[in-house]
N, C-alpha and C. Protein backbone atom coordinates (compact mmCIF):
# COMPACT_ATOMS: atom_id res chain seq x y z
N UNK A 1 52.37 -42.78 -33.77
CA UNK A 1 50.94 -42.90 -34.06
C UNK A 1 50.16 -42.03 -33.07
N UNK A 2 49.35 -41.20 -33.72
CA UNK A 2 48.23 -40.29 -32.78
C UNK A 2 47.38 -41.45 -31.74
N UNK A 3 47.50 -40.66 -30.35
CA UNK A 3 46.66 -41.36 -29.15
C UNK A 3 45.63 -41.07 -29.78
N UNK A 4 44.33 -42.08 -29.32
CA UNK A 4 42.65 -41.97 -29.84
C UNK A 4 42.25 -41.69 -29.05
N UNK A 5 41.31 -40.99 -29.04
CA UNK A 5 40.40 -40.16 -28.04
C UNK A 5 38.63 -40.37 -28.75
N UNK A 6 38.08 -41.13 -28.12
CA UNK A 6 36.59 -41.47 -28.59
C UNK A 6 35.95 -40.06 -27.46
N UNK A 7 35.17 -39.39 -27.88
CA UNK A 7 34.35 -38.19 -27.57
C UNK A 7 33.20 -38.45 -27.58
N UNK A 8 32.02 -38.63 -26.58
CA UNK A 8 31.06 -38.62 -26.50
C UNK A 8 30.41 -37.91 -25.55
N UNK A 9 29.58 -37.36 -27.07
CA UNK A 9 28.80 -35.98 -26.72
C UNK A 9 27.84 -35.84 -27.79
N UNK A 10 26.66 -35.36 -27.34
CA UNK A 10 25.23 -35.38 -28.13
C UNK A 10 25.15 -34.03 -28.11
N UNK A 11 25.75 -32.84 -27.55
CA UNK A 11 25.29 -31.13 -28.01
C UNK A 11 26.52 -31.08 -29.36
N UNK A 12 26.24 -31.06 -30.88
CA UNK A 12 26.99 -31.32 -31.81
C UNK A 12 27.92 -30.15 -31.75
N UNK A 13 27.67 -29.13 -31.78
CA UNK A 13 28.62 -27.87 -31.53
C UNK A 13 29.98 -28.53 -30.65
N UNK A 14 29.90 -28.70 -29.30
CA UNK A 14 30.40 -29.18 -28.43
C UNK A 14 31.13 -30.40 -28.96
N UNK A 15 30.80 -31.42 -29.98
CA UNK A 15 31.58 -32.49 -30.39
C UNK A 15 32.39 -32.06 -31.14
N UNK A 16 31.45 -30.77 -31.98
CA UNK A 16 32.65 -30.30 -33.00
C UNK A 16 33.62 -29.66 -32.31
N UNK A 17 33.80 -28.95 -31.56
CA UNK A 17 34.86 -28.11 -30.74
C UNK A 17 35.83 -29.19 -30.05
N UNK A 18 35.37 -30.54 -29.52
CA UNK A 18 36.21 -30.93 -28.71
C UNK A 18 37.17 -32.11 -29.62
N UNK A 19 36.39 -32.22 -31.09
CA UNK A 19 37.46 -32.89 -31.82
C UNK A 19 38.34 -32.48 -32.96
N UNK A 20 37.65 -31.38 -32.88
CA UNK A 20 38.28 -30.15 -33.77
C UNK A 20 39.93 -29.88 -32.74
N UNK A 21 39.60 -29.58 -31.71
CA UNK A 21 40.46 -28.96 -30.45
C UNK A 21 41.52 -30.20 -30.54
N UNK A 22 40.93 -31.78 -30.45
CA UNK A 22 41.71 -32.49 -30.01
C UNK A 22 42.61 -32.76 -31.15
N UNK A 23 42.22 -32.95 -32.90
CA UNK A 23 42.76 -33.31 -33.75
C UNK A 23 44.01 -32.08 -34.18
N UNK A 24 43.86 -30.44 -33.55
CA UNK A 24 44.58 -29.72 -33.55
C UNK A 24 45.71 -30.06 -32.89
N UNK A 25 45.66 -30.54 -31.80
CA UNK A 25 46.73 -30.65 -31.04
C UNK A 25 47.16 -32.22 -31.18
N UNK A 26 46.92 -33.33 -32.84
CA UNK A 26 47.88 -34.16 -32.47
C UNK A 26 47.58 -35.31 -32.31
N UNK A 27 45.81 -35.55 -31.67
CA UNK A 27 44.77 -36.85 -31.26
C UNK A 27 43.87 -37.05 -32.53
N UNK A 28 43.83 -38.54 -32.64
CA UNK A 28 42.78 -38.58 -33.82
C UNK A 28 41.60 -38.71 -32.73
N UNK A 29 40.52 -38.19 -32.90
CA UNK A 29 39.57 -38.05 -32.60
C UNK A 29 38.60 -38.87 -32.99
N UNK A 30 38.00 -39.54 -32.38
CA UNK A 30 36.39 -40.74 -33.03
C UNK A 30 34.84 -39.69 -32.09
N UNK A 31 34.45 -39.50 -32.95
CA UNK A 31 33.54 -38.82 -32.22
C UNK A 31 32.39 -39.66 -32.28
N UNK A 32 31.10 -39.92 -31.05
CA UNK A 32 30.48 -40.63 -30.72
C UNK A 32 28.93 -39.60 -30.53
N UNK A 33 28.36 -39.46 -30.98
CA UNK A 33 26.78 -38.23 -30.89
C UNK A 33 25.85 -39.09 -29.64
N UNK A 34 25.66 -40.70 -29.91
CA UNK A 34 24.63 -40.96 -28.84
C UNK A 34 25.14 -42.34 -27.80
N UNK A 35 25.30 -41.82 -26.53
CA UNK A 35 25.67 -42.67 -25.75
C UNK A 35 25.42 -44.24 -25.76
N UNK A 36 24.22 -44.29 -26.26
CA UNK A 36 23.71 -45.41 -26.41
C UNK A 36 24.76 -46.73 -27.29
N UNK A 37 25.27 -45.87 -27.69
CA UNK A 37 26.65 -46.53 -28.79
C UNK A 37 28.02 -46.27 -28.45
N UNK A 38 28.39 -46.17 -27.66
CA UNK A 38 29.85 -45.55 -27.01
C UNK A 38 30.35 -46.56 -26.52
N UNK A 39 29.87 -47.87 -25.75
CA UNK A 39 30.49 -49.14 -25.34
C UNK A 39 31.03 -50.02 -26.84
N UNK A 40 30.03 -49.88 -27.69
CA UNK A 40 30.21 -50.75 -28.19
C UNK A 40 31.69 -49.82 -29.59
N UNK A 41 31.22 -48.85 -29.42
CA UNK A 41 32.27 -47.84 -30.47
C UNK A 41 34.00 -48.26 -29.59
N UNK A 42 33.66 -48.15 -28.54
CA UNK A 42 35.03 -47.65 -27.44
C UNK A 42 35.51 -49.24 -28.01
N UNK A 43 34.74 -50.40 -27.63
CA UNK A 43 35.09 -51.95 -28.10
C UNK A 43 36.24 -52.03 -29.72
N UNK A 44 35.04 -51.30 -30.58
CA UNK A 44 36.33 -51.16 -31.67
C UNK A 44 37.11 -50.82 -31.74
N UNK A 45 36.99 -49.59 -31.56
CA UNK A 45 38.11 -47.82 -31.43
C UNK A 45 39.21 -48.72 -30.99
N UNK A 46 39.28 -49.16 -29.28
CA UNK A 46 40.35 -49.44 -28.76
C UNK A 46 40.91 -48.22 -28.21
N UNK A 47 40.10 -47.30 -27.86
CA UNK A 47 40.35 -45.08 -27.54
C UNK A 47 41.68 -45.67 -26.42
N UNK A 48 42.84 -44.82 -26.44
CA UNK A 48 43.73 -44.31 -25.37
C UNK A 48 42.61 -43.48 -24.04
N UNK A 49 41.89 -43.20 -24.39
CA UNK A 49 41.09 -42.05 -23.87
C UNK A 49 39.79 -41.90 -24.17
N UNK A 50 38.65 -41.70 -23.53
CA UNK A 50 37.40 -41.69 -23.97
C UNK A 50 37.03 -40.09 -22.47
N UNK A 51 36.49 -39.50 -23.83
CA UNK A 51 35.24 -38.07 -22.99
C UNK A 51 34.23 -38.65 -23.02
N UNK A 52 33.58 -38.18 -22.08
CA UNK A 52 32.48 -38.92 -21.71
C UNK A 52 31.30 -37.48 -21.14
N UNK A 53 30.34 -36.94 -22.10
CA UNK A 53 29.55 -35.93 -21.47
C UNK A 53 28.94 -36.55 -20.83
N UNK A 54 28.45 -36.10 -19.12
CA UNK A 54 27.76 -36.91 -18.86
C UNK A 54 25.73 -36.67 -18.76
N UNK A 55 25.26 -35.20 -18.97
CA UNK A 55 24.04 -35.26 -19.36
C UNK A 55 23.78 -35.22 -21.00
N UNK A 56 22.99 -36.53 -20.67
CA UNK A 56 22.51 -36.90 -22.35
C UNK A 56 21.19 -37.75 -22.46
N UNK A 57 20.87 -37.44 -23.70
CA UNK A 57 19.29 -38.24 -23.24
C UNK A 57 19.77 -39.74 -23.89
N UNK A 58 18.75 -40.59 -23.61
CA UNK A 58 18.93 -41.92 -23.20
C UNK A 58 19.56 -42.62 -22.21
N UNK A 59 21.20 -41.99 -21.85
CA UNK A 59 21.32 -43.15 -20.96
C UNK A 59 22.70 -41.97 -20.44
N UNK A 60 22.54 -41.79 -19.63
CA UNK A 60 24.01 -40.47 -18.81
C UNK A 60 25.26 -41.31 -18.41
N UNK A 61 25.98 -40.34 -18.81
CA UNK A 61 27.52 -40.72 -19.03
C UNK A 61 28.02 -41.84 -17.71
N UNK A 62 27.37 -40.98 -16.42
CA UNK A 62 27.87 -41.93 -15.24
C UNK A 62 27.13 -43.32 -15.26
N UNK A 63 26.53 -43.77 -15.80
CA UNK A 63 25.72 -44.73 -15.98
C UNK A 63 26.69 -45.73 -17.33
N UNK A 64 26.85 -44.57 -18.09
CA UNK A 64 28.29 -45.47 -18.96
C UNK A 64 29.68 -45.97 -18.03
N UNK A 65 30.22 -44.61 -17.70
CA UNK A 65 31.32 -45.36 -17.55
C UNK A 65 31.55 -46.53 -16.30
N UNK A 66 31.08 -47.28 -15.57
CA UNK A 66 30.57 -48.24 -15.29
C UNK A 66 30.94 -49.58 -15.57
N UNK A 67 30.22 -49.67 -17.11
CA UNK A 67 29.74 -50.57 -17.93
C UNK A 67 31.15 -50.46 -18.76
N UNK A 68 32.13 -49.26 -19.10
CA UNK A 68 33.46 -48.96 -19.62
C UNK A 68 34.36 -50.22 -18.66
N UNK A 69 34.39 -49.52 -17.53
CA UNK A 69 34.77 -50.13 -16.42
C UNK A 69 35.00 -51.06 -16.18
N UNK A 70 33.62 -51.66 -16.62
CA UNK A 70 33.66 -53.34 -16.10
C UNK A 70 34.22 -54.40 -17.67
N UNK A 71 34.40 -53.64 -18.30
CA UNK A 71 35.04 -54.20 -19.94
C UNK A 71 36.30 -54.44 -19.71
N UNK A 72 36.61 -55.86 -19.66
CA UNK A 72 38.46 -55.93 -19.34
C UNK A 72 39.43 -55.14 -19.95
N UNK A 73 38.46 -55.49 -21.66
CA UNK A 73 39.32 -55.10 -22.74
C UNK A 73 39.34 -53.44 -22.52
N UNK A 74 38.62 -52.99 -21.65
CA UNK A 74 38.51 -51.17 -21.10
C UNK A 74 38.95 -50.84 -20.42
N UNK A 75 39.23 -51.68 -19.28
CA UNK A 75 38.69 -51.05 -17.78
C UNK A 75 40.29 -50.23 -16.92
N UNK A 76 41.27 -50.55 -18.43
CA UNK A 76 42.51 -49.39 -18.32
C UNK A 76 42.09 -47.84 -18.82
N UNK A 77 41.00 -47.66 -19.79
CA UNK A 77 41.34 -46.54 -20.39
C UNK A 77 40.65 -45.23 -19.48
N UNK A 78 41.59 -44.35 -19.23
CA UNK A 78 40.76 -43.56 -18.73
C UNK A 78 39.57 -42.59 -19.49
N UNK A 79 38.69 -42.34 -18.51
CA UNK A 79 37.67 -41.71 -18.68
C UNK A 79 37.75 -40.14 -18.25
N UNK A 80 37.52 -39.32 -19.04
CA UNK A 80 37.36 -37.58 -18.95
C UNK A 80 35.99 -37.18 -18.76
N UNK A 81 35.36 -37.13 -17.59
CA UNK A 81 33.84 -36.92 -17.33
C UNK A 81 34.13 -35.07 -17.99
N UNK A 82 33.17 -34.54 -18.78
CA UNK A 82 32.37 -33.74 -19.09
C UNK A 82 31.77 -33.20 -18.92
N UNK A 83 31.24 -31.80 -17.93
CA UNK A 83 29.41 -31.91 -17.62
C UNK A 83 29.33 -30.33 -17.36
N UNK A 84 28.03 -30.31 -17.13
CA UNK A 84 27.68 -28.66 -16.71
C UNK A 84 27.28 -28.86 -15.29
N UNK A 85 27.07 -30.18 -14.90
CA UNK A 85 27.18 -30.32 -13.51
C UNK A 85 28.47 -29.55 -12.77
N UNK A 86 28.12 -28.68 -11.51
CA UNK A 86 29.75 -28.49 -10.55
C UNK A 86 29.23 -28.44 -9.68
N UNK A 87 28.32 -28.92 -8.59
CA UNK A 87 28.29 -28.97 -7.53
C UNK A 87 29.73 -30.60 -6.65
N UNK A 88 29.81 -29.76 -5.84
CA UNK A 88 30.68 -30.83 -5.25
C UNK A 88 30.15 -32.32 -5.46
N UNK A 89 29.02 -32.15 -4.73
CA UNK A 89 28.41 -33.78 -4.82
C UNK A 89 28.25 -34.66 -6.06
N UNK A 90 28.13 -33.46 -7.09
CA UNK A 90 28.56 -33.82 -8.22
C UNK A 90 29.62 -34.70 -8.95
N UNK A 91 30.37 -34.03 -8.89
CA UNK A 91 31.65 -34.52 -9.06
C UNK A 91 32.27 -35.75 -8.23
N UNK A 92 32.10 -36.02 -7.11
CA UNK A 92 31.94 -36.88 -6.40
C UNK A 92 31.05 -38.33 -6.85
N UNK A 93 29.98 -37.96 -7.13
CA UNK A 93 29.46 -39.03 -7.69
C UNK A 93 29.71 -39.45 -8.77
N UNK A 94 30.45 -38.63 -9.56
CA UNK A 94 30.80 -39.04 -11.27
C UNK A 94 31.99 -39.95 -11.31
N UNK A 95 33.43 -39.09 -10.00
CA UNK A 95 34.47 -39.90 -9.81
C UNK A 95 33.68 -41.51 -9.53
N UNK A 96 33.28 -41.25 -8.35
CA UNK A 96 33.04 -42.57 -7.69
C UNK A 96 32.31 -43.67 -8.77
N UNK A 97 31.63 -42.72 -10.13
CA UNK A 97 31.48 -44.04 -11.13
C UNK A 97 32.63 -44.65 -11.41
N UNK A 98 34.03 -43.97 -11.72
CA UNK A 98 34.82 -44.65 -12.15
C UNK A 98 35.26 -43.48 -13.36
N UNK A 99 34.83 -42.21 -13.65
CA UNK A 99 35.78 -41.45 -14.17
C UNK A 99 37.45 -40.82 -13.62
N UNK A 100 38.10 -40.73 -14.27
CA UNK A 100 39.46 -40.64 -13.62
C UNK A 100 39.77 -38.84 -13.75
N UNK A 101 38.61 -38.32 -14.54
CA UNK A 101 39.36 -36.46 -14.35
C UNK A 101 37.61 -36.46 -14.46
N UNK A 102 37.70 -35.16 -13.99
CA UNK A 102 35.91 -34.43 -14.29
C UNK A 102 36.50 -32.62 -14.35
N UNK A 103 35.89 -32.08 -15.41
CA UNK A 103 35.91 -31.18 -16.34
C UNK A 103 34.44 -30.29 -16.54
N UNK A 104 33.78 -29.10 -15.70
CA UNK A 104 33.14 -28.68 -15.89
C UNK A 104 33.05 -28.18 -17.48
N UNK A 105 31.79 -27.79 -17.56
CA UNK A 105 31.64 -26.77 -18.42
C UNK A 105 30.96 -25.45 -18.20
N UNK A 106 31.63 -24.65 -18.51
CA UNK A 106 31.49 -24.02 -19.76
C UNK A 106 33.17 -24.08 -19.86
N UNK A 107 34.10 -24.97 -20.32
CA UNK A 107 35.87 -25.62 -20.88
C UNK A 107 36.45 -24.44 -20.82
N UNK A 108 37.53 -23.70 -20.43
CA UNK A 108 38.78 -23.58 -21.06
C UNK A 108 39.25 -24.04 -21.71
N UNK A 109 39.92 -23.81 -23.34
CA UNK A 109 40.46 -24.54 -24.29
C UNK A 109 41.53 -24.79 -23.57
N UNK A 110 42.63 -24.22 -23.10
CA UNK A 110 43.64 -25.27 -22.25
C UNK A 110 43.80 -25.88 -21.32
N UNK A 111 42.93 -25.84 -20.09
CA UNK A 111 42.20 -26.34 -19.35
C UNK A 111 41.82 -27.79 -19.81
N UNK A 112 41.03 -28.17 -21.04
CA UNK A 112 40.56 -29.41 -21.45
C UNK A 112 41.89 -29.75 -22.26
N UNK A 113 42.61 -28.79 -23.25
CA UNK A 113 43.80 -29.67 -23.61
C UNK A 113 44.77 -30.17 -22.38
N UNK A 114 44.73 -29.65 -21.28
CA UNK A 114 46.16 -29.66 -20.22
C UNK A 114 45.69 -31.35 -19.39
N UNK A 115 44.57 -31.27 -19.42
CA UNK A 115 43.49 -32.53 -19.18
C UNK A 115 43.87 -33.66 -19.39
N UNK A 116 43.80 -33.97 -20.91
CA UNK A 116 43.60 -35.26 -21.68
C UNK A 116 44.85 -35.01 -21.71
N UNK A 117 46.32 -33.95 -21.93
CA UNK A 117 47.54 -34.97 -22.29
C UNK A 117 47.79 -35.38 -20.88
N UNK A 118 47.35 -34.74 -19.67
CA UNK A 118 47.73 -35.67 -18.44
C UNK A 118 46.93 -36.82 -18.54
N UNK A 119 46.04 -36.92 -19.14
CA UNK A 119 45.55 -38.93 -18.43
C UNK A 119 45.88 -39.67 -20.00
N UNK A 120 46.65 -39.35 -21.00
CA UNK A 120 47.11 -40.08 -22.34
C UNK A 120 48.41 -40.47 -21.92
């Protein structure tokens, strides 16, 4: 059975590429457009794996995964932070939410595939 990978990301291009990318190589993909709905999606899904962009309007990714975190029924799955953020401090603060990889952008396609099969 294909690992699930819930994707959340609100630039649609970018959702399309990263579940397009992921369902190529093998992952069913659940794609998620507004953060605001990603706890409660990830609750059903049951994701092996959840991306997590983290600038988005309404409510930013590090501010999700958190709330992932603190979900028993979650708080195994890892998280793939996302971002156009790269300053060190950056990244730093995203881990310290509780993401387990962080992934600039602008992606390498194998770069983000070499990614997710290490934390699946």
């Amino acid at each position: 059975m294909a690992k699930r990978v819930l994707v959340v990301e609100d630039n649609e291009l970018n959702l399309k590429l990263f579940c397009d990318l992921l369902r190529a190589h093998g992952f069913a993909a659940e794609p998620v457009r507004d953060g605001r709905e990603a706890v409660a999606r990830a609750r059903a899904v049951r994701p092996d794996l959840v991306i997590m962009d983290i600038q988005m309007p309404h409510v930013t990714g590090d501010r999700l995964i958190p709330e992932l975190k603190a979900d028993p029924d979650l708080a195994h799955v890892p998280v793939m932070a996302v971002t156009a953020y790269a300053g060190r401090e950056d990244e730093e603060r995203i881990r310290a939410a509780g993401a387990d990889a962080y992934v600039s952008k602008p992606i390498g396609l194998a770069r983000f595939v070499e990614a997710v099969r290490t934390l699946v």
